[in-house]
Protein backbone atom coordinates (compact mmCIF):
# COMPACT_ATOMS: atom_id res chain seq x y z
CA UNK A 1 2.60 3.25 8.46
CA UNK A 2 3.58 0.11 6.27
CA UNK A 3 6.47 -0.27 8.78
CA UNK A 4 4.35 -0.20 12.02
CA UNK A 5 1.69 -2.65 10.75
CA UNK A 6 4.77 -5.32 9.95
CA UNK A 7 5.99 -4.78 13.42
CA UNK A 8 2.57 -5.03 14.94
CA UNK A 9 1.79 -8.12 12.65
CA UNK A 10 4.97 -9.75 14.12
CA UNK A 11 3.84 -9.79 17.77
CA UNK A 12 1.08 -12.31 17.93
CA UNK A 13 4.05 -15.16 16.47
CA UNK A 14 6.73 -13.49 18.84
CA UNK A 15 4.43 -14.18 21.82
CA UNK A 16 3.38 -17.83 20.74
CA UNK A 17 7.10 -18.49 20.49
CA UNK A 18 7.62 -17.03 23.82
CA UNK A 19 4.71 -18.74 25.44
CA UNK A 20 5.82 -22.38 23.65
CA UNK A 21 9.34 -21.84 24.94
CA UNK A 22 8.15 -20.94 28.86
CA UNK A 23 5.75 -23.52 28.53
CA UNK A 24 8.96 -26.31 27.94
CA UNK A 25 11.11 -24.79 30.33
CA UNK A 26 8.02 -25.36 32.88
CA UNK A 27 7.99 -28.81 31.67
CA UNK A 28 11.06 -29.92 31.77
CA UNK A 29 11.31 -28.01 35.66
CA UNK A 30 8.39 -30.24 36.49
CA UNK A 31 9.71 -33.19 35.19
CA UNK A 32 12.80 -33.18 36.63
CA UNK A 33 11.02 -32.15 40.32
CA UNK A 34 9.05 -35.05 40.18
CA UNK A 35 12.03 -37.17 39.06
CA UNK A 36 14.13 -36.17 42.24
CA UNK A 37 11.73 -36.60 44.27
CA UNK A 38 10.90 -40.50 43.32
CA UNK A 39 14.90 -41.36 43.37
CA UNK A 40 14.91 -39.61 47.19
CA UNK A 41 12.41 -41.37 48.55
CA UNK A 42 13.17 -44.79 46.91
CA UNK A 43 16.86 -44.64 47.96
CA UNK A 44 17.60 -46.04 51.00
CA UNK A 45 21.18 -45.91 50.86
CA UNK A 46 22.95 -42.25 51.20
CA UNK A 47 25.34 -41.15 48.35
CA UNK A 48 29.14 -41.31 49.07
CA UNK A 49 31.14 -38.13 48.27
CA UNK A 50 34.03 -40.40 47.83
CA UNK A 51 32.83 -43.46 46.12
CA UNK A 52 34.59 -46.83 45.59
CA UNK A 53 32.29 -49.05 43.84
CA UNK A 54 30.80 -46.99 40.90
CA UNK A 55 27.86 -48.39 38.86
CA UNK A 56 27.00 -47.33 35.40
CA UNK A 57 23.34 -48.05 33.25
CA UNK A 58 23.74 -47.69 29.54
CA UNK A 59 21.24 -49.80 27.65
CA UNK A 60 21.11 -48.88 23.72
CA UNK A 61 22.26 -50.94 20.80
CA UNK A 62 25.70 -49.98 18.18
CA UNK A 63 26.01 -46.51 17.70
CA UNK A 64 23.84 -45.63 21.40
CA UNK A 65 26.28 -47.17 22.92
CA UNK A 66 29.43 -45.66 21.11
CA UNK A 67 27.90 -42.39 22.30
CA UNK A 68 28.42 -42.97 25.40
CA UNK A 69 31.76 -44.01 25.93
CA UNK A 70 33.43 -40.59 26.01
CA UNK A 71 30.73 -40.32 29.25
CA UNK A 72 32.79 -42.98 30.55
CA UNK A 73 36.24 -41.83 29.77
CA UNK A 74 35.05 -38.87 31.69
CA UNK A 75 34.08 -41.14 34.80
CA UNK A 76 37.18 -42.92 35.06
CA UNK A 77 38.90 -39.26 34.90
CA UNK A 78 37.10 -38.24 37.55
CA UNK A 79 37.24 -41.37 40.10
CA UNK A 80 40.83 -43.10 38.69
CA UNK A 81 40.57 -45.08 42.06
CA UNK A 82 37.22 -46.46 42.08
CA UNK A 83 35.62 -49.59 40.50
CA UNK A 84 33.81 -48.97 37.65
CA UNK A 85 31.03 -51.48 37.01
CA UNK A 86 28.56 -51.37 33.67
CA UNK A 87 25.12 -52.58 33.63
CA UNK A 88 24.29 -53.12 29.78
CA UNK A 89 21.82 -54.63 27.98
CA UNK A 90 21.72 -54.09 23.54
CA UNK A 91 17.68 -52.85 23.96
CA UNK A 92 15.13 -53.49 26.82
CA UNK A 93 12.74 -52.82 23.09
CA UNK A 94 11.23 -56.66 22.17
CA UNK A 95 11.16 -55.01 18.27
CA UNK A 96 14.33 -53.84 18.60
CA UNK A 97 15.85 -57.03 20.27
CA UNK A 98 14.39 -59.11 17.34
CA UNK A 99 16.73 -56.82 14.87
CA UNK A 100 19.57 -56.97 16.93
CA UNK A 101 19.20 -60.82 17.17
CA UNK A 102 18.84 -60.65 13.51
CA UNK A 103 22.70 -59.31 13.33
CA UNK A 104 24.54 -61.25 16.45
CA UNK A 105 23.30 -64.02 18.66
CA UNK A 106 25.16 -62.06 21.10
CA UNK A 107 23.40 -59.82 23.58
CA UNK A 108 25.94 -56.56 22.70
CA UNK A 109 28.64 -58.00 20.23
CA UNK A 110 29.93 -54.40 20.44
CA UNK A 111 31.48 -55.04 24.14
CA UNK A 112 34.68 -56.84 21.88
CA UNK A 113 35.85 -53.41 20.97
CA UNK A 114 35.54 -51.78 23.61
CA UNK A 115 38.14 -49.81 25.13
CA UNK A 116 40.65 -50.89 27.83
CA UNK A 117 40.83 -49.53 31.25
CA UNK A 118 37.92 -48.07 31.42
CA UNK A 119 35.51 -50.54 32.76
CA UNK A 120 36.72 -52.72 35.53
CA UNK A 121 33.42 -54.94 35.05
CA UNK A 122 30.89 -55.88 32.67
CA UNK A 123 27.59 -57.50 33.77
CA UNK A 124 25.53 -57.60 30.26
CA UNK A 125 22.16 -58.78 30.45
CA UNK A 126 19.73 -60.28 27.80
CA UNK A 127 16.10 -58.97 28.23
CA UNK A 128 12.91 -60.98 27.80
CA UNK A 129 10.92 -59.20 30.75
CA UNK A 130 11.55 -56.99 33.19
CA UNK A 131 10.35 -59.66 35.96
CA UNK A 132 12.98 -61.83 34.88
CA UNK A 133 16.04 -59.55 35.29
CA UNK A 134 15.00 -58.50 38.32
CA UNK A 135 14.95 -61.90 39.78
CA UNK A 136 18.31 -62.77 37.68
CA UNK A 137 19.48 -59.39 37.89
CA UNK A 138 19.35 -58.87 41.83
CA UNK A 139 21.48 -61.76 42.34
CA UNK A 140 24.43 -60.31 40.92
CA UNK A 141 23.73 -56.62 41.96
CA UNK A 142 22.37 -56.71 45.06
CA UNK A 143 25.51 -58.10 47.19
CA UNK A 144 27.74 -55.26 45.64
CA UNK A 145 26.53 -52.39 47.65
CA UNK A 146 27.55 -49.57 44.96
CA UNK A 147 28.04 -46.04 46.78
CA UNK A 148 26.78 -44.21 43.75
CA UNK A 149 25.08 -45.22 40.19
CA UNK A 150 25.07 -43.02 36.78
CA UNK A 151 22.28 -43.89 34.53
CA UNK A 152 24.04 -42.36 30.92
CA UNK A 153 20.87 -40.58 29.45
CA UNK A 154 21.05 -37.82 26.65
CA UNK A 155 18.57 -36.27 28.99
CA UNK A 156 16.12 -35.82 25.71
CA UNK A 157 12.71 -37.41 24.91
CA UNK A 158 11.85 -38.74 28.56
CA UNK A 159 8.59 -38.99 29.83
CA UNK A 160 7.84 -39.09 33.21
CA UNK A 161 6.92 -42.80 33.20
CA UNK A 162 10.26 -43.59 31.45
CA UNK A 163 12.84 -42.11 33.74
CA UNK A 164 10.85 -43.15 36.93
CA UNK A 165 10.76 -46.69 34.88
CA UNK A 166 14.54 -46.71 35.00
CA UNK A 167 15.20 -45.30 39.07
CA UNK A 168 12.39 -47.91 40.62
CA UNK A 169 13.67 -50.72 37.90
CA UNK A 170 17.46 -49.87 39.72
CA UNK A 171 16.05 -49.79 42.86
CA UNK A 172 14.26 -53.36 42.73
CA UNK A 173 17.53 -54.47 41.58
CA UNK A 174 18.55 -53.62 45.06
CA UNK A 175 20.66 -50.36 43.94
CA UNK A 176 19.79 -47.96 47.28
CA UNK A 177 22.14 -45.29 46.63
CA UNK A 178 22.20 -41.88 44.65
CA UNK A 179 21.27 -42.17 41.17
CA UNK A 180 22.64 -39.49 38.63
CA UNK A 181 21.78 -39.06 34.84
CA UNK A 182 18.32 -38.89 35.64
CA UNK A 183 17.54 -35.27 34.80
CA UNK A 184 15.97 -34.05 31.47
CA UNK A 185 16.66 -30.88 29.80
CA UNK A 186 14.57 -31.11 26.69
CA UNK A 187 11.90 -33.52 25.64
CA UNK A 188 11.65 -33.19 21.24
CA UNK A 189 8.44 -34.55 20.75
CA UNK A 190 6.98 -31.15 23.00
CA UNK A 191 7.57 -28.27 20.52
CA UNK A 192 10.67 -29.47 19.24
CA UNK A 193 11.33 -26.31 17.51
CA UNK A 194 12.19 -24.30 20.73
CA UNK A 195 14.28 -26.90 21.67
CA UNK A 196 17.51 -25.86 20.57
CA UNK A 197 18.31 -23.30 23.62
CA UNK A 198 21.63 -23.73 25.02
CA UNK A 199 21.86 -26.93 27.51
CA UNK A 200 18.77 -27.76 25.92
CA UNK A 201 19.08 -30.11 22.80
CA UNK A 202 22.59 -30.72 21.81
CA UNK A 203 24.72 -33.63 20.64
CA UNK A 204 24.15 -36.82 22.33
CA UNK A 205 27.52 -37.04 23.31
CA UNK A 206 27.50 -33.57 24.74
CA UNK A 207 24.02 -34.40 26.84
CA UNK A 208 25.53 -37.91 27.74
CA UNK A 209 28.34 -35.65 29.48
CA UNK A 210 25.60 -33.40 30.91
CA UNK A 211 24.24 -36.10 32.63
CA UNK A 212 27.62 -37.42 34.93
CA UNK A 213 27.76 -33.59 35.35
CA UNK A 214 24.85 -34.12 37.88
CA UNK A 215 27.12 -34.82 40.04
CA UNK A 216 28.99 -32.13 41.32
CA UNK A 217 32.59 -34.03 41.68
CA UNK A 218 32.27 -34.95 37.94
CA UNK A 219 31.24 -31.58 36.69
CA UNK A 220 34.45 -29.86 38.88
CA UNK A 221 36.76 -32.06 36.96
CA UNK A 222 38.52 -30.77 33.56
CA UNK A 223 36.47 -31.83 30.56
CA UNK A 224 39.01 -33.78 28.41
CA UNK A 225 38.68 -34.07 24.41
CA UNK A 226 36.01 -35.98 23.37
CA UNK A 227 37.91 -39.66 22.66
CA UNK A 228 36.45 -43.12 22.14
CA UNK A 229 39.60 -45.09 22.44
CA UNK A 230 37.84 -48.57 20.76
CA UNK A 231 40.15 -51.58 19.87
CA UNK A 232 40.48 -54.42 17.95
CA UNK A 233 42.00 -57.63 18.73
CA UNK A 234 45.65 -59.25 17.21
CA UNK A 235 43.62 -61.13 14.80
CA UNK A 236 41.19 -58.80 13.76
CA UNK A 237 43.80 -56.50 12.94
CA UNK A 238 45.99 -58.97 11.07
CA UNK A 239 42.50 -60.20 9.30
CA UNK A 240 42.61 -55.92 8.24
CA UNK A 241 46.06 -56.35 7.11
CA UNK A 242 45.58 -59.19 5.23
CA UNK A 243 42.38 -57.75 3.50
CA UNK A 244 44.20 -54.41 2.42
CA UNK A 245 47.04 -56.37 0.49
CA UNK A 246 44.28 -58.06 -1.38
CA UNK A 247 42.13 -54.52 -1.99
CA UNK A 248 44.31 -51.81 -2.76
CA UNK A 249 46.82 -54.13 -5.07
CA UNK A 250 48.74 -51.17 -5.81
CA UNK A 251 49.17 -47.56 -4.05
CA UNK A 252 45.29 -46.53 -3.32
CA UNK A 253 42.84 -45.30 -1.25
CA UNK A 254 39.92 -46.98 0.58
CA UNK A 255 36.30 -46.40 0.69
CA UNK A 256 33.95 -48.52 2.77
CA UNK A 257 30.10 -48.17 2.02
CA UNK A 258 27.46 -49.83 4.16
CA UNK A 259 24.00 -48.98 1.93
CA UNK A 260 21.62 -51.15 3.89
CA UNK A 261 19.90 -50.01 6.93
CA UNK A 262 17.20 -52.09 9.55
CA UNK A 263 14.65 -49.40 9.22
CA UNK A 264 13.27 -48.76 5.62
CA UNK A 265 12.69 -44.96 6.28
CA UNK A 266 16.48 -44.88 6.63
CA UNK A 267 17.72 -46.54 3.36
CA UNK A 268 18.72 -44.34 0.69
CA UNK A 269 17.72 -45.81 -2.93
CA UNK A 270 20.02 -48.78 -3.79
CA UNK A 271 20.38 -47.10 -7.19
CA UNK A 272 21.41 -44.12 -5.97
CA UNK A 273 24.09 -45.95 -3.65
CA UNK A 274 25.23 -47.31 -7.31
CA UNK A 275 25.09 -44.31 -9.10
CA UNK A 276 27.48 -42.92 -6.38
CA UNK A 277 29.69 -45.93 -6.60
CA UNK A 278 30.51 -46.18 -10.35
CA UNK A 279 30.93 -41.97 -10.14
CA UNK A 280 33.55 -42.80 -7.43
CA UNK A 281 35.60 -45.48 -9.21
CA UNK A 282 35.89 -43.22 -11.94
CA UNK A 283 38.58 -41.39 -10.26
CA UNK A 284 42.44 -43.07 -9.61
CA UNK A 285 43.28 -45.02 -6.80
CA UNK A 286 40.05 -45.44 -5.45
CA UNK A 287 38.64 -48.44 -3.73
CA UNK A 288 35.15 -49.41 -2.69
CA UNK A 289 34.43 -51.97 0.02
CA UNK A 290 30.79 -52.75 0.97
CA UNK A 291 29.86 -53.92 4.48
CA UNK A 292 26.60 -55.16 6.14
CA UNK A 293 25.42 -57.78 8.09
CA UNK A 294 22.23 -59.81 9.01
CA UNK A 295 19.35 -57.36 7.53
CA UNK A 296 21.61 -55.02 5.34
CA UNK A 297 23.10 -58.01 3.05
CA UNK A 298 20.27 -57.99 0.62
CA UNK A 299 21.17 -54.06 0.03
CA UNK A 300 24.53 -54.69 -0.39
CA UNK A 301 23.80 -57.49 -2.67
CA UNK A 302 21.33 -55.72 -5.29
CA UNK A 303 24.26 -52.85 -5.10
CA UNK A 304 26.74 -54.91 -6.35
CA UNK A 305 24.38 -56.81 -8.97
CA UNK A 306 23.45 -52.76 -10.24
CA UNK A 307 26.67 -52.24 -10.53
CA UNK A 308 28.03 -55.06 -12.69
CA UNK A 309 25.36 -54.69 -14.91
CA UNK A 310 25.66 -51.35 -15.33
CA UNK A 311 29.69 -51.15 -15.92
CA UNK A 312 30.40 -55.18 -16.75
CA UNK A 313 33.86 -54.70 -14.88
CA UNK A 314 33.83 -55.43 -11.03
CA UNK A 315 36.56 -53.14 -11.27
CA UNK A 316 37.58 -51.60 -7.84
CA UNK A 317 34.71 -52.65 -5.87
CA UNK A 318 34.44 -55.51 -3.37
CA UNK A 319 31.35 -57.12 -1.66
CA UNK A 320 32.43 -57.51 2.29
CA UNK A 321 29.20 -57.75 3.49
CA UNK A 322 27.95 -60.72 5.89
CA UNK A 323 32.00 -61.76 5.74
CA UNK A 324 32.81 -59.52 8.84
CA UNK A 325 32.56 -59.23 12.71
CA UNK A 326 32.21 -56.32 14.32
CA UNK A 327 36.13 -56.61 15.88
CA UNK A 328 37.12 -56.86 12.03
CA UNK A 329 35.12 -54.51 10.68
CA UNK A 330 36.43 -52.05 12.80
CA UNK A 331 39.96 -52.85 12.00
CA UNK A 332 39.16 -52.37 8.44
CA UNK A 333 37.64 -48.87 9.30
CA UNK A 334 40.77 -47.40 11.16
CA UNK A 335 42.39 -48.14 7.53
CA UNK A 336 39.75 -46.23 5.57
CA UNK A 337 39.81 -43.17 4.22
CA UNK A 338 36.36 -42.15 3.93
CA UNK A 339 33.13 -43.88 5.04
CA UNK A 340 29.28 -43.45 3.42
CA UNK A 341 26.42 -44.92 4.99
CA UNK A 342 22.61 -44.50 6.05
CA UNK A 343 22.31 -42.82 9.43
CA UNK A 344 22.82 -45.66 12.07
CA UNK A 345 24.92 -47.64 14.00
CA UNK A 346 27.55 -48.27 11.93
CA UNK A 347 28.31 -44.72 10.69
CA UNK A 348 28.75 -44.13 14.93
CA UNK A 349 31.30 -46.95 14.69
CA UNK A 350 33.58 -45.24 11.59
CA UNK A 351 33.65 -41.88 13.21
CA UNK A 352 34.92 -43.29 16.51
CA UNK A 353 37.24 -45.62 14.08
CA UNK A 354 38.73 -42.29 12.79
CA UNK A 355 36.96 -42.02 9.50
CA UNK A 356 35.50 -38.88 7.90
CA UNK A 357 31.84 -40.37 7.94
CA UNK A 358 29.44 -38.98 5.14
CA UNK A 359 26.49 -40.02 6.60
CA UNK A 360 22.87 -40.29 4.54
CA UNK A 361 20.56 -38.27 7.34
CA UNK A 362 16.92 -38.40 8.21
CA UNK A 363 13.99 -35.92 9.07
CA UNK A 364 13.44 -38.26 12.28
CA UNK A 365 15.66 -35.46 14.65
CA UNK A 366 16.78 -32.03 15.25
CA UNK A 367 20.12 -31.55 12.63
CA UNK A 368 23.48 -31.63 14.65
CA UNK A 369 22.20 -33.57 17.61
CA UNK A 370 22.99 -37.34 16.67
CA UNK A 371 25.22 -37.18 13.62
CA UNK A 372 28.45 -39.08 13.82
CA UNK A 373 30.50 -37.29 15.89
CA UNK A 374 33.25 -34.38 14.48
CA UNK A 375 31.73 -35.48 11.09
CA UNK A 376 28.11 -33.35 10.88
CA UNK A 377 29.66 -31.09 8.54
CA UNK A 378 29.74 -34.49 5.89
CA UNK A 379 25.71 -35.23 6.84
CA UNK A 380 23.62 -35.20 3.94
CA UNK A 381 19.98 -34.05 4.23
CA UNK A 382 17.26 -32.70 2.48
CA UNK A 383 14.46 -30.78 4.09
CA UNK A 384 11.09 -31.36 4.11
CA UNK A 385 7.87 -29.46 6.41
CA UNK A 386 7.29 -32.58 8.32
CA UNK A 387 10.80 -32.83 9.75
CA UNK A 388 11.67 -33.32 12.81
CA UNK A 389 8.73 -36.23 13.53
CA UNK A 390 10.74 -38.30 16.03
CA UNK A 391 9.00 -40.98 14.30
CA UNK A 392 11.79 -43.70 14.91
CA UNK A 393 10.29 -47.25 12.89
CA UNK A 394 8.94 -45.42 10.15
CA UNK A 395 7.90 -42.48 8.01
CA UNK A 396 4.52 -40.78 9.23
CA UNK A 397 4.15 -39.71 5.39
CA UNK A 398 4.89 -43.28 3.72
CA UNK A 399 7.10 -41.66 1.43
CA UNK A 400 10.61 -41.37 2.89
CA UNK A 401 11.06 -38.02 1.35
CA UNK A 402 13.79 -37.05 3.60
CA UNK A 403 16.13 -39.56 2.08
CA UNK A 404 14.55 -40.35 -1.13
CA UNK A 405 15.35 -36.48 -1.76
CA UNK A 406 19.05 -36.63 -1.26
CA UNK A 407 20.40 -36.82 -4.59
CA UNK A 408 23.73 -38.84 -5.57
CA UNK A 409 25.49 -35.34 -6.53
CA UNK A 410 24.97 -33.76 -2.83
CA UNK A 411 26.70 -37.01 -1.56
CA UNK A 412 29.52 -37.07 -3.89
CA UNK A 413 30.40 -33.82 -3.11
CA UNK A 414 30.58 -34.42 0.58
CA UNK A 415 32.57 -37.72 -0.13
CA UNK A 416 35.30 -35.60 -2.34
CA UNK A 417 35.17 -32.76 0.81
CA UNK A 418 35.61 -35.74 3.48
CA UNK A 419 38.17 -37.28 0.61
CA UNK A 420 40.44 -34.02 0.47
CA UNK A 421 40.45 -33.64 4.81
CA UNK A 422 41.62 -37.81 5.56
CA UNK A 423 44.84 -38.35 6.82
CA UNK A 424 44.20 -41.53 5.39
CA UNK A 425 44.27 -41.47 1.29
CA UNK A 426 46.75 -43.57 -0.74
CA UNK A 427 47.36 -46.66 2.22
CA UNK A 428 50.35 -48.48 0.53
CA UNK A 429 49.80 -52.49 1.21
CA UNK A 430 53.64 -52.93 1.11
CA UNK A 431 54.47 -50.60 3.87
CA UNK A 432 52.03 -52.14 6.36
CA UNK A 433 52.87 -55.27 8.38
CA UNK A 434 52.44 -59.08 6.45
CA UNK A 435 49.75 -60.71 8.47
C-alpha cells in the first residue's frame, strides 16, 4: 500500500510537467507560424538557392558578438564564393549603449579583432533611433540587392513583437529577400525549467548555428569544429611581447583577472577577488595581471589597494587596468595561462583567446547555455530557489546571493583544475620574440 500511494501521489506533478512542457512546445509552434508568415508576406524579393551577395544581422555588444562568429565561419564554409556582408550595431538598448559608450567611443571596438576572411564587408551602425537608421541605413543597403539575409539569433527569449521587430526593421531597410535566423525554439522566461529538451535551450553558440541551419544549404554542409579565429594586430602583439618581458621577469606563469563587471548583480565581492589573489601568489611562478576598462577600473583599483594592505609587497601582481585596448588585451590573453573573471564579455573574449576561463556565474540563466565556450566545466556557481530569473540589470531579490555565495575556495580550486589542463604555464620571456 505505502508503495501505491507514492506512485499515485507522483501523478498530479508528472502531469503538470507534462502539461507545462506541451504548453511551450505549442508556444514556440505558434510563434514561429506567425513569424513565417510576417517575413512571407513582407518579402518582396524571392530567395536565391545560389546566392551571391549574402547579408548577415548580428547586433549584441563583446562577448554576444564573439558568440557568433563560429555562425559565421560556418557561412563562409558553406557559400566560399559569395559576398559576405555584416550589418552590426554594439546594442540597439539606449541603457546598454550608455555602458558601452562608457568603455569605447567606438560603436563596436571589438570589429579590430576580428577574424580575416570571413567578412568581405562591414557596415557598423551607431543607434540613436530606429527612424534614423532607417533613413541612414537604407542608403547604404538598399542599392545592394542581397539574394538572401541571416539574422544570427540564439533563437531563445523572443517575443513575438521582437522577432517581427527585427524582419519589418530589415525590410524598411529595403532588404526584400528571404530572411533566416528568425525561428525560436525556446523562450526562458515561459517555464524555463522545461526548457532544456534537446534543440530546445542549448549553448548560444550551438543555437547561433541552429539558426543558419534554417536554411537548408547551410544545414547540408559538414559542421566544422567550433573556431573563433580572432587576431591581433603587429603592434598589439609586440605591445604583448613587450609586457611579458616586464611580468614574468624570470620563468613563470600568467594569470589575468578582470574583477569588475557593468552590472552590480554580476560582481563578485572585491575582497573575495583579493582573498583569491594573495592565495594564488602564494604558489611559484605565478603572475597576476588585472584588466578592466571604463566602469570596471574602480574594482580593479580597490583590489589592488586590498591587496597591498593586506600583504605590504606588490609582489607578483600588476594593475593593467584602463592601460589596454581591446586589440592588446587580447594579445596579452593568447599568452595567459588561466583567466578569472565575472560572467561577461570579457571572459567570452579569453576563451576564444585560448584561455581556460574560470568564470564567476550568475542565477540570471539556465547553467551550460552561455558560459564561455569549452570552459563550463571551470564556471563557478552557487544555487539559490530563485535562479534562473532572466533578470538581466539586476537582482529581483536585492541581495546578489548567486554570486555573493561563491566562496574564494570553490574558485581556487577551479583556477588550480584550469591551472593543471593549460598548455600555457611557465611562458619563458627570453624565448619569445624582442618587441
Amino acid at each position: 500500500m505505502p508503495a501505491d500511494k507514492n506512485i499515485t501521489s507522483r501523478v498530479p506533478g508528472d502531469f503538470v510537467e507534462l502539461f507545462k512542457s506541451a504548453s511551450v512546445h505549442v508556444l514556440l509552434r505558434l510563434c514561429n507560424a506567425a513569424f513565417i508568415t510576417i517575413e512571407a508576406f513582407t518579402r518582396f524579393r524571392p530567395g536565391d538557392s545560389q546566392p551571391l551577395n549574402i547579408l548577415i544581422v548580428r547586433t549584441g555588444a563583446l562577448g554576444d558578438f564573439l558568440l557568433a562568429i563560429p555562425a559565421m565561419h560556418r557561412l563562409r564554409q558553406a557559400y566560399p564564393a559569395a559576398k559576405l556582408t555584416l550589418l552590426t550595431t554594439a546594442t540597439t538598448d539606449r541603457s546598454t549603449l550608455k555602458t558601452v559608450n562608457a568603455y569605447s567611443n567606438q560603436g563596436s571596438p571589438w570589429l579590430s579583432i576580428f577574424p580575416a576572411n570571413i567578412i568581405d564587408e562591414i557596415i557598423s551602425f551607431g543607434f540613436s533611433t530606429y527612424l534614423d537608421l532607417i533613413s541612414k541605413g537604407r542608403k547604404s543597403i538598399i542599392r545592394r540587392k542581397y539574394d538572401v539575409c541571416f539574422i544570427l539569433n540564439e533563437g531563445i527569449g523572443l517575443t513575438l513583437a521582437g522577432t517581427a521587430k527585427k524582419i519589418i526593421f530589415m525590410r524598411m531597410l529595403g532588404v526584400g529577400c528571404r530572411i533566416y535566423g528568425i525561428r525560436t525554439r525556446a523562450y526562458p522566461k515561459i517555464f524555463p525549467l522545461v526548457q532544456r529538451g534537446p534543440r530546445r535551450l542549448e549553448h548560444h553558440v550551438d543555437a547561433i548555428m541552429r539558426s543558419v541551419e534554417e536554411n537548408a544549404h547551410v544545414a547540408d554542409t559538414p559542421l566544422p569544429e567550433i573556431y573563433f579565429g580572432i587576431q591581433s594586430s603587429t603592434e598589439a602583439e609586440e605591445w604583448a611581447t613587450a609586457q611579458l618581458a616586464k611580468l614574468l621577469e624570470k620563468q613563470g606563469t600568467l594569470i589575468v583577472v578582470a574583477p569588475g563587471s557593468r552590472l552590480e548583480f554580476k560582481r563578485w565581492p572585491a575582497e573575495y577577488y583579493t582573498e583569491l589573489i594573495i592565495e594564488l601568489l602564494k604558489k611559484p611562478q605565478i603572475t597576476i595581471a588585472l584588466v578592466g576598462s571604463g566602469p570596471e577600473l574602480e574594482t580593479a583599483l580597490l583590489v589592488e589597494e586590498q591587496y597591498l594592505t593586506m600583504t605590504k609587497n606588490s609582489g607578483a601582481l600588476y594593475n593593467l587596468a584602463g592601460k589596454t585596448s581591446i586589440d592588446q588585451l587580447t594579445a596579452l590573453l593568447k599568452h595567459a595561462a588561466v583567466f578569472v573573471g565575472n560572467d561577461g564579455g570579457t571572459c567570452h573574449l579569453a576563451a576564444a583567446a585560448g584561455c581556460k576561463v574560470v568564470s564567476i556565474s550568475n542565477g540570471a540563466e539556465i547553467p551550460n547555455s552561455v558560459e564561455p565556450w569549452d570552459n563550463q566545466r571551470f564556471t563557478a556557481r552557487f544555487d539559490v530557489p530563485c535562479a534562473p530569473c532572466y533578470s538581466f540589470t539586476f537582482c529581483p531579490k536585492g541581495n546578489n546571493r548567486c554570486v555573493t555565495g561563491i566562496s574564494p575556495d570553490v574558485v581556487l580550486k577551479l583556477v588550480e583544475k584550469a591551472l593543471l589542463e593549460s598548455s600555457r604555464l611557465k611562458n619563458q620571456p627570453e624565448s619569445l620574440p624582442k618587441p
